[in-house]
N, C-alpha and C. Protein backbone atom coordinates (compact mmCIF):
# COMPACT_ATOMS: atom_id res chain seq x y z
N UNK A 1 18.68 -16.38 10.44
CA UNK A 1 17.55 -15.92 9.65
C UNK A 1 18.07 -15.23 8.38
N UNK A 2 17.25 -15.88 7.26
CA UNK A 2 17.80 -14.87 5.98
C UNK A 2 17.24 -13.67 5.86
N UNK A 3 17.59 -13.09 4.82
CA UNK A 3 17.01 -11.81 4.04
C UNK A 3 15.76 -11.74 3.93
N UNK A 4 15.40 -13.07 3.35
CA UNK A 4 13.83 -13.50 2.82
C UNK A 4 12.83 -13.78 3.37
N UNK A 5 13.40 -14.43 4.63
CA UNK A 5 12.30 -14.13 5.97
C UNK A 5 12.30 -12.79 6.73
N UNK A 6 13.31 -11.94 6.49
CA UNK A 6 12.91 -10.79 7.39
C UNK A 6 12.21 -10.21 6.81
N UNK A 7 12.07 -10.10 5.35
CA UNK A 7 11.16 -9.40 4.59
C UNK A 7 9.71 -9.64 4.88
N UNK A 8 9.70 -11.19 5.06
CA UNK A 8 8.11 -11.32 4.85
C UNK A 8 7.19 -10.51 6.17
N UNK A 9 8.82 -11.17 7.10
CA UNK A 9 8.21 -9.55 8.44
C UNK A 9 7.50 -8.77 8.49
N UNK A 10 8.83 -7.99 7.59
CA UNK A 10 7.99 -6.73 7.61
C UNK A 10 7.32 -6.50 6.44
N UNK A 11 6.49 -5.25 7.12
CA UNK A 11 5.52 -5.13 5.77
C UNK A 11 5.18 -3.37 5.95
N UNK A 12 6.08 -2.49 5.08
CA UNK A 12 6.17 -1.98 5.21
C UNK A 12 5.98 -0.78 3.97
N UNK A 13 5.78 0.08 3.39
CA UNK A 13 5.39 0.64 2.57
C UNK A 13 6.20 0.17 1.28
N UNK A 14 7.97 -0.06 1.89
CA UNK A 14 9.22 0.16 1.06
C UNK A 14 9.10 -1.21 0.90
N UNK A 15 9.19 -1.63 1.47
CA UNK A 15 8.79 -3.53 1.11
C UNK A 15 7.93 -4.37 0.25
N UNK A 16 6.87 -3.55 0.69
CA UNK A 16 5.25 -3.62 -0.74
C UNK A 16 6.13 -2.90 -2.17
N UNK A 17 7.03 -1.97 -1.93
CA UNK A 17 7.23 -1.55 -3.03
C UNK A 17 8.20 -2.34 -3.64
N UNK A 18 9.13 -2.79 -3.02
CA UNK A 18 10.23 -3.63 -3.44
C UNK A 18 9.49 -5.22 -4.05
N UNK A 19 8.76 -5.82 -3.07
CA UNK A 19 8.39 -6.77 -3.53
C UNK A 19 7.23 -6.91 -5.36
N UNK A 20 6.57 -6.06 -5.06
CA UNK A 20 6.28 -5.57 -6.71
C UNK A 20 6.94 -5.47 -7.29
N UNK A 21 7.65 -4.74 -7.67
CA UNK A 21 8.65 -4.18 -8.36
C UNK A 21 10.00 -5.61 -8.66
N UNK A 22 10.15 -6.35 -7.82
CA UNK A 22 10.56 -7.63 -8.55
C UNK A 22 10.01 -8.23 -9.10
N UNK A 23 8.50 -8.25 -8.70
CA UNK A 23 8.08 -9.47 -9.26
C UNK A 23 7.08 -8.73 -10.87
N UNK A 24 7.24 -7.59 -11.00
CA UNK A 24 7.03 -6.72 -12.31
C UNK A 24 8.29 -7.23 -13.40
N UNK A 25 9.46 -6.94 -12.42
CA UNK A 25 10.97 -6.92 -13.47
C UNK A 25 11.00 -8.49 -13.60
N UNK A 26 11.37 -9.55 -12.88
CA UNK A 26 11.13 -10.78 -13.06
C UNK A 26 10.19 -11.98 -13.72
N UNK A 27 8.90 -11.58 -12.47
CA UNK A 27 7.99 -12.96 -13.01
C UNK A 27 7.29 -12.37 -14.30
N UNK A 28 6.37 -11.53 -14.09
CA UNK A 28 5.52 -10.82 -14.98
C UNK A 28 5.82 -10.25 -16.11
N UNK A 29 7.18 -9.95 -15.49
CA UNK A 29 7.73 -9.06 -17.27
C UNK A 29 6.86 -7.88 -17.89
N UNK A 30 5.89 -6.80 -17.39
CA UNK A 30 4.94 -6.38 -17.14
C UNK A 30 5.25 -4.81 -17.55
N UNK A 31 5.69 -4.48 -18.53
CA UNK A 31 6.24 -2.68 -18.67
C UNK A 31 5.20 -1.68 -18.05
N UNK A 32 3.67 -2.13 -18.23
CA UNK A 32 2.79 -1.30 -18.07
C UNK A 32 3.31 -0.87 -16.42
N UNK A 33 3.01 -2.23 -15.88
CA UNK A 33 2.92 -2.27 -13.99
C UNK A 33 3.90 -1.62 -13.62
N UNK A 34 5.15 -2.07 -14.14
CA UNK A 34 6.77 -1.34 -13.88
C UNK A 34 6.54 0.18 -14.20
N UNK A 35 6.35 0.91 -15.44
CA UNK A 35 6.41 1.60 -15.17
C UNK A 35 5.06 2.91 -14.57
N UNK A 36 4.33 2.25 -14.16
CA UNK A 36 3.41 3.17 -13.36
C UNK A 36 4.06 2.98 -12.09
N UNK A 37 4.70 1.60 -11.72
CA UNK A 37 5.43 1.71 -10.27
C UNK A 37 5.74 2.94 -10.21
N UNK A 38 6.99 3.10 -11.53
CA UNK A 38 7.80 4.06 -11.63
C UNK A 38 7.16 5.77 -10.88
N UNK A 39 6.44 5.80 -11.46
CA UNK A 39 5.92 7.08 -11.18
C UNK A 39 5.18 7.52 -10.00
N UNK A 40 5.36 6.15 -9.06
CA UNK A 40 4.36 6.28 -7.51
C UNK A 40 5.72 5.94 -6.48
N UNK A 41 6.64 6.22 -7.09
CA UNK A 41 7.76 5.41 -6.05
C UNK A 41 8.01 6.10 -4.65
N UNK A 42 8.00 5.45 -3.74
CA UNK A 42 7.90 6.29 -2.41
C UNK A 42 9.21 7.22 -2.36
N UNK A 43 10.09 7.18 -2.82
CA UNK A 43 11.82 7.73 -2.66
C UNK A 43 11.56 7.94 -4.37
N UNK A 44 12.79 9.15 -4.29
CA UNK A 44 13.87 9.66 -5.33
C UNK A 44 14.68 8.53 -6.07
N UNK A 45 15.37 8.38 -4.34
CA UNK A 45 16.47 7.22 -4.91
C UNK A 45 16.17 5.86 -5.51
N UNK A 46 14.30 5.36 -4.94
CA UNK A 46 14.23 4.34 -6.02
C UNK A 46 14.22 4.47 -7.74
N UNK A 47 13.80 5.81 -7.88
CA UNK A 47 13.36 6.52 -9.28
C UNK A 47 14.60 6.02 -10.14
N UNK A 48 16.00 6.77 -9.18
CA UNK A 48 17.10 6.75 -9.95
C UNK A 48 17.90 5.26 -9.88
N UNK A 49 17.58 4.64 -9.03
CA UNK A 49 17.85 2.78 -9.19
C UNK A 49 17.06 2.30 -10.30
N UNK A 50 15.95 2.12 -10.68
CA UNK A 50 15.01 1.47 -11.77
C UNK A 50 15.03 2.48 -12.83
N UNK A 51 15.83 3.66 -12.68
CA UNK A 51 16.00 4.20 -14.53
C UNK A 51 17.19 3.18 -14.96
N UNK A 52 18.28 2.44 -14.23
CA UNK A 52 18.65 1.88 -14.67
C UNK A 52 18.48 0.77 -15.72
N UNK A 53 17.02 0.12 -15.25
CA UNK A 53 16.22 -0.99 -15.82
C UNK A 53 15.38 -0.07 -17.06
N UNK A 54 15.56 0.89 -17.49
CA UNK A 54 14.86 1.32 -17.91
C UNK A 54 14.52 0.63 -19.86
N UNK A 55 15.95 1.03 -20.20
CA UNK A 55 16.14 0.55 -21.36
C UNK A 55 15.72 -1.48 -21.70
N UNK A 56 15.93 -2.00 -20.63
CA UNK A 56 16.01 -3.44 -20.80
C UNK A 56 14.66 -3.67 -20.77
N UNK A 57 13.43 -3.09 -19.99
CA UNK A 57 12.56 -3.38 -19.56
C UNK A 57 11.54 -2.77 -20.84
N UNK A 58 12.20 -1.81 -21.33
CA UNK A 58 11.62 -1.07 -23.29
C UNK A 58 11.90 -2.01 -24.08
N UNK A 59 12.92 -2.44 -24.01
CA UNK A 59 13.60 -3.65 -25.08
C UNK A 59 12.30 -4.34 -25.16
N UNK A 60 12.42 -5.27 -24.06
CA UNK A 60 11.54 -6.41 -23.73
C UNK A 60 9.71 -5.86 -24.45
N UNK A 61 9.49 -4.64 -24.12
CA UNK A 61 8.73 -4.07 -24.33
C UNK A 61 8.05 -4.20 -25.91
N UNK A 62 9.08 -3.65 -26.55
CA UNK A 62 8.78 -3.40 -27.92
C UNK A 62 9.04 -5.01 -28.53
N UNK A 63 9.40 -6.07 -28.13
CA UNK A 63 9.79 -6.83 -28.48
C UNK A 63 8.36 -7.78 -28.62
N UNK A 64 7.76 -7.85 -27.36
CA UNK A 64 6.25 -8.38 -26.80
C UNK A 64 5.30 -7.32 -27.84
N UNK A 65 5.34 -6.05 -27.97
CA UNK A 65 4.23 -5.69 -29.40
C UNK A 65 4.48 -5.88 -30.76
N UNK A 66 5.87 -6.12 -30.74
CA UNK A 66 6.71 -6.29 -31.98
C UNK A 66 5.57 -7.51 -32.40
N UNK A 67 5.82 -8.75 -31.41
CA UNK A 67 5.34 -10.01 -31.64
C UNK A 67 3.76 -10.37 -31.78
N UNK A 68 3.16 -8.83 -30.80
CA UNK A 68 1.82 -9.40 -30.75
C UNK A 68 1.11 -8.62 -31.98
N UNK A 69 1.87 -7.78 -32.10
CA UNK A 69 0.88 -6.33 -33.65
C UNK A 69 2.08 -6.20 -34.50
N UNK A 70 1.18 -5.82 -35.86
CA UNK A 70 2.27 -5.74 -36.62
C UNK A 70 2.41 -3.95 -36.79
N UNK A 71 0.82 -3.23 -36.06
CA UNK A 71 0.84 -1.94 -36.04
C UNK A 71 0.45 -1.37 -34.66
N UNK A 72 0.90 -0.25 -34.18
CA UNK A 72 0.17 0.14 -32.91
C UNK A 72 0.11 1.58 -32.62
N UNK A 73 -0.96 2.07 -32.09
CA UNK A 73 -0.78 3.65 -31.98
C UNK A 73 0.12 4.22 -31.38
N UNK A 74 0.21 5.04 -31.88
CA UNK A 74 1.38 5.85 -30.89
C UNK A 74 1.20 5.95 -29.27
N UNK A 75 -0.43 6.45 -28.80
CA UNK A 75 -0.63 6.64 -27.54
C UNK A 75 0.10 4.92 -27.12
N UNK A 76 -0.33 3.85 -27.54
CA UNK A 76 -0.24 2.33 -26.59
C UNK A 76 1.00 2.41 -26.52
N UNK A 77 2.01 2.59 -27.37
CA UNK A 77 3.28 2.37 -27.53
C UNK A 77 3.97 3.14 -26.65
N UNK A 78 3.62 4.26 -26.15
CA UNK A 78 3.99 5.30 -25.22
C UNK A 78 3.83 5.01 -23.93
N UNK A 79 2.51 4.30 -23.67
CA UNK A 79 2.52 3.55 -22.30
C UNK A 79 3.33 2.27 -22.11
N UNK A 80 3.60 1.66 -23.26
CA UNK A 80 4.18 0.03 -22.98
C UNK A 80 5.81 1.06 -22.82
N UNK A 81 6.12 1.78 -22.97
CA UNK A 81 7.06 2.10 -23.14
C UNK A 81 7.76 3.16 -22.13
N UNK A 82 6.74 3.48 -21.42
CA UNK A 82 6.73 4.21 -20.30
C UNK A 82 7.56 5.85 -20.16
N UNK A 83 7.17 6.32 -21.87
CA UNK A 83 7.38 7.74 -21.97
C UNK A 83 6.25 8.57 -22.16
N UNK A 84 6.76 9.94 -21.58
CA UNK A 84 5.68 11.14 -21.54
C UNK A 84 5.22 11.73 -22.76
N UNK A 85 5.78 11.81 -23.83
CA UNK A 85 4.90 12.33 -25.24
C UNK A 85 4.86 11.85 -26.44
N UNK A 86 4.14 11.60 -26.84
CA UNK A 86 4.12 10.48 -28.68
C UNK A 86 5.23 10.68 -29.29
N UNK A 87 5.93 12.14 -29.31
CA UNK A 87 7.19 12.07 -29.97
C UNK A 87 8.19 11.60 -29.86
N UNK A 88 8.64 10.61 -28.85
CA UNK A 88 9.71 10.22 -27.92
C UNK A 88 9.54 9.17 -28.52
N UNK A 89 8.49 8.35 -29.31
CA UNK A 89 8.24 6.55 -28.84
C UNK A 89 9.05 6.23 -30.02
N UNK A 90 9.13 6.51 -31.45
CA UNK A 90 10.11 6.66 -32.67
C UNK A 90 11.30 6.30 -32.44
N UNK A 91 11.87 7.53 -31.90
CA UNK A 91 13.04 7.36 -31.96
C UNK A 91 13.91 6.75 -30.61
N UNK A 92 12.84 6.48 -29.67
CA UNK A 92 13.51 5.18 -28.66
C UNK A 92 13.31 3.82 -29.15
N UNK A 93 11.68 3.64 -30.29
CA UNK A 93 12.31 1.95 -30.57
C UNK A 93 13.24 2.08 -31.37
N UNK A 94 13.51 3.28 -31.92
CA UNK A 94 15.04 2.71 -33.37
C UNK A 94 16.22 2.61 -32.52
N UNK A 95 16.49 3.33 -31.19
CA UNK A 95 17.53 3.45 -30.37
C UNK A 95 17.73 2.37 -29.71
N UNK A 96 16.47 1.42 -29.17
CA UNK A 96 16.82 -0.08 -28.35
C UNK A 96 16.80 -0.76 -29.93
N UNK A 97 16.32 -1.47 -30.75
CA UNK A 97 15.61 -2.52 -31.70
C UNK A 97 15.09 -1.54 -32.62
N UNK A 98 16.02 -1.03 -34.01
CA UNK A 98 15.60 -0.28 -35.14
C UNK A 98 14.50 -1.04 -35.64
N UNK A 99 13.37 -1.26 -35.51
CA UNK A 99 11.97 -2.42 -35.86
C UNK A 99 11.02 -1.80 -36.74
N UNK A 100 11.33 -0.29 -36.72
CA UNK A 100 9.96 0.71 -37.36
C UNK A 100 9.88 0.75 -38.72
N UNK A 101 8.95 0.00 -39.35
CA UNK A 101 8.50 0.57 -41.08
C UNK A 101 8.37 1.58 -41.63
N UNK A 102 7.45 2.65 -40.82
CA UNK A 102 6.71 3.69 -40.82
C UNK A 102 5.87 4.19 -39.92
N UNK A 103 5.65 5.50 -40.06
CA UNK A 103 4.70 6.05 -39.40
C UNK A 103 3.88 6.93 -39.93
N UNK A 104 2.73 6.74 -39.42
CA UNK A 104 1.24 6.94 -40.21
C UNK A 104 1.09 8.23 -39.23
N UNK A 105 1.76 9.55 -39.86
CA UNK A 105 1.29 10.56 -38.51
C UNK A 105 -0.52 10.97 -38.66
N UNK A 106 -1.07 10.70 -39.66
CA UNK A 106 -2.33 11.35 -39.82
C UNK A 106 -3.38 10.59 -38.50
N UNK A 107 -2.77 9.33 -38.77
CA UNK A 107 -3.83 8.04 -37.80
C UNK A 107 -2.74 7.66 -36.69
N UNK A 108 -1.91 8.39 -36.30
CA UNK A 108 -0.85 8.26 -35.33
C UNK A 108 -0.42 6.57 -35.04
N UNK A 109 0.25 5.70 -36.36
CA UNK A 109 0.22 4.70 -35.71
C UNK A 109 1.65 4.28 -36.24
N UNK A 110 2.30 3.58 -34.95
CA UNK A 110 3.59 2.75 -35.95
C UNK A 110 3.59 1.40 -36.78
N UNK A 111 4.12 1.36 -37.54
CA UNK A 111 4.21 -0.17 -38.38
C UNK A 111 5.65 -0.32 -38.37
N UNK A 112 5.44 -1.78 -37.81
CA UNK A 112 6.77 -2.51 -37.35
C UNK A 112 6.91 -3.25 -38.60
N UNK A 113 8.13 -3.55 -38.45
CA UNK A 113 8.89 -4.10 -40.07
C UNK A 113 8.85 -6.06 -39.35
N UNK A 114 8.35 -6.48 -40.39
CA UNK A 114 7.85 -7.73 -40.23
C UNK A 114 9.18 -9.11 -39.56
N UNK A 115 8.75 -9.34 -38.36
CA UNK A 115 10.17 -9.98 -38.10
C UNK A 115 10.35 -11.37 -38.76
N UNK A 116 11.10 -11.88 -39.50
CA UNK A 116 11.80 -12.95 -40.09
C UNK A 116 12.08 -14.24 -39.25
N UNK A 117 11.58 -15.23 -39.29
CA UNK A 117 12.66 -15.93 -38.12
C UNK A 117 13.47 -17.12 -38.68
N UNK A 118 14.32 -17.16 -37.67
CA UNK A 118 15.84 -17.95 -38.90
C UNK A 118 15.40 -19.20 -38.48
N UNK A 119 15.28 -19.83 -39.52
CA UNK A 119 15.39 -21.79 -39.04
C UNK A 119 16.37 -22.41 -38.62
């Protein structure tokens, strides 16, 4: 018997959590889902396993609003991004993907610098 059938076994709190949580990081590609996982995780030690994913899963993140807006508020960007205060969201997209034009602090919004694509 593999891995993959014992899982479907069981069904168990840690299992529901595991099985989400791949299929967030994998199929879905999903920052929102991932990281609210984040913040319901039954264990510590999952917390500190998936901060690992943390940065790759922002990448991907800013990359998908990069593509879909050319502007976005600070609050959305903070959730796709899965940090706690508007001030943080700046200077983590320049830290994964320097992408930022500006920021509009009056109307709290970022403007992404227009992406180019090479032929």
């Amino acid at each position: 018997m593999n891995r993959l059938e014992l899982m479907k076994d069981i069904d168990t709190k840690e299992t529901k959590f595991v099985k989400k949580l791949i299929h967030y990081i994998f199929v879905s590609e999903n920052p929102l889902k991932y990281f609210e996982l984040y913040q319901h995780a039954p264990y510590l030690t999952y917390k500190v396993i998936m901060e690992h994913y943390h940065d790759t899963i922002r990448t991907r993140a800013i990359r998908t609003l990069r593509k879909a807006y050319l502007s976005v508020s600070l609050e959305w960007a903070k959730c796709w991004l899965g940090l706690e205060q508007e001030v943080d969201v700046v200077p983590c997209i320049n830290k994964l993907i320097p992408c930022v034009d500006r920021v509009d602090v009056d109307r709290q919004i970022v403007y992404f610098i227009k992406s180019i694509r090479k032929r």
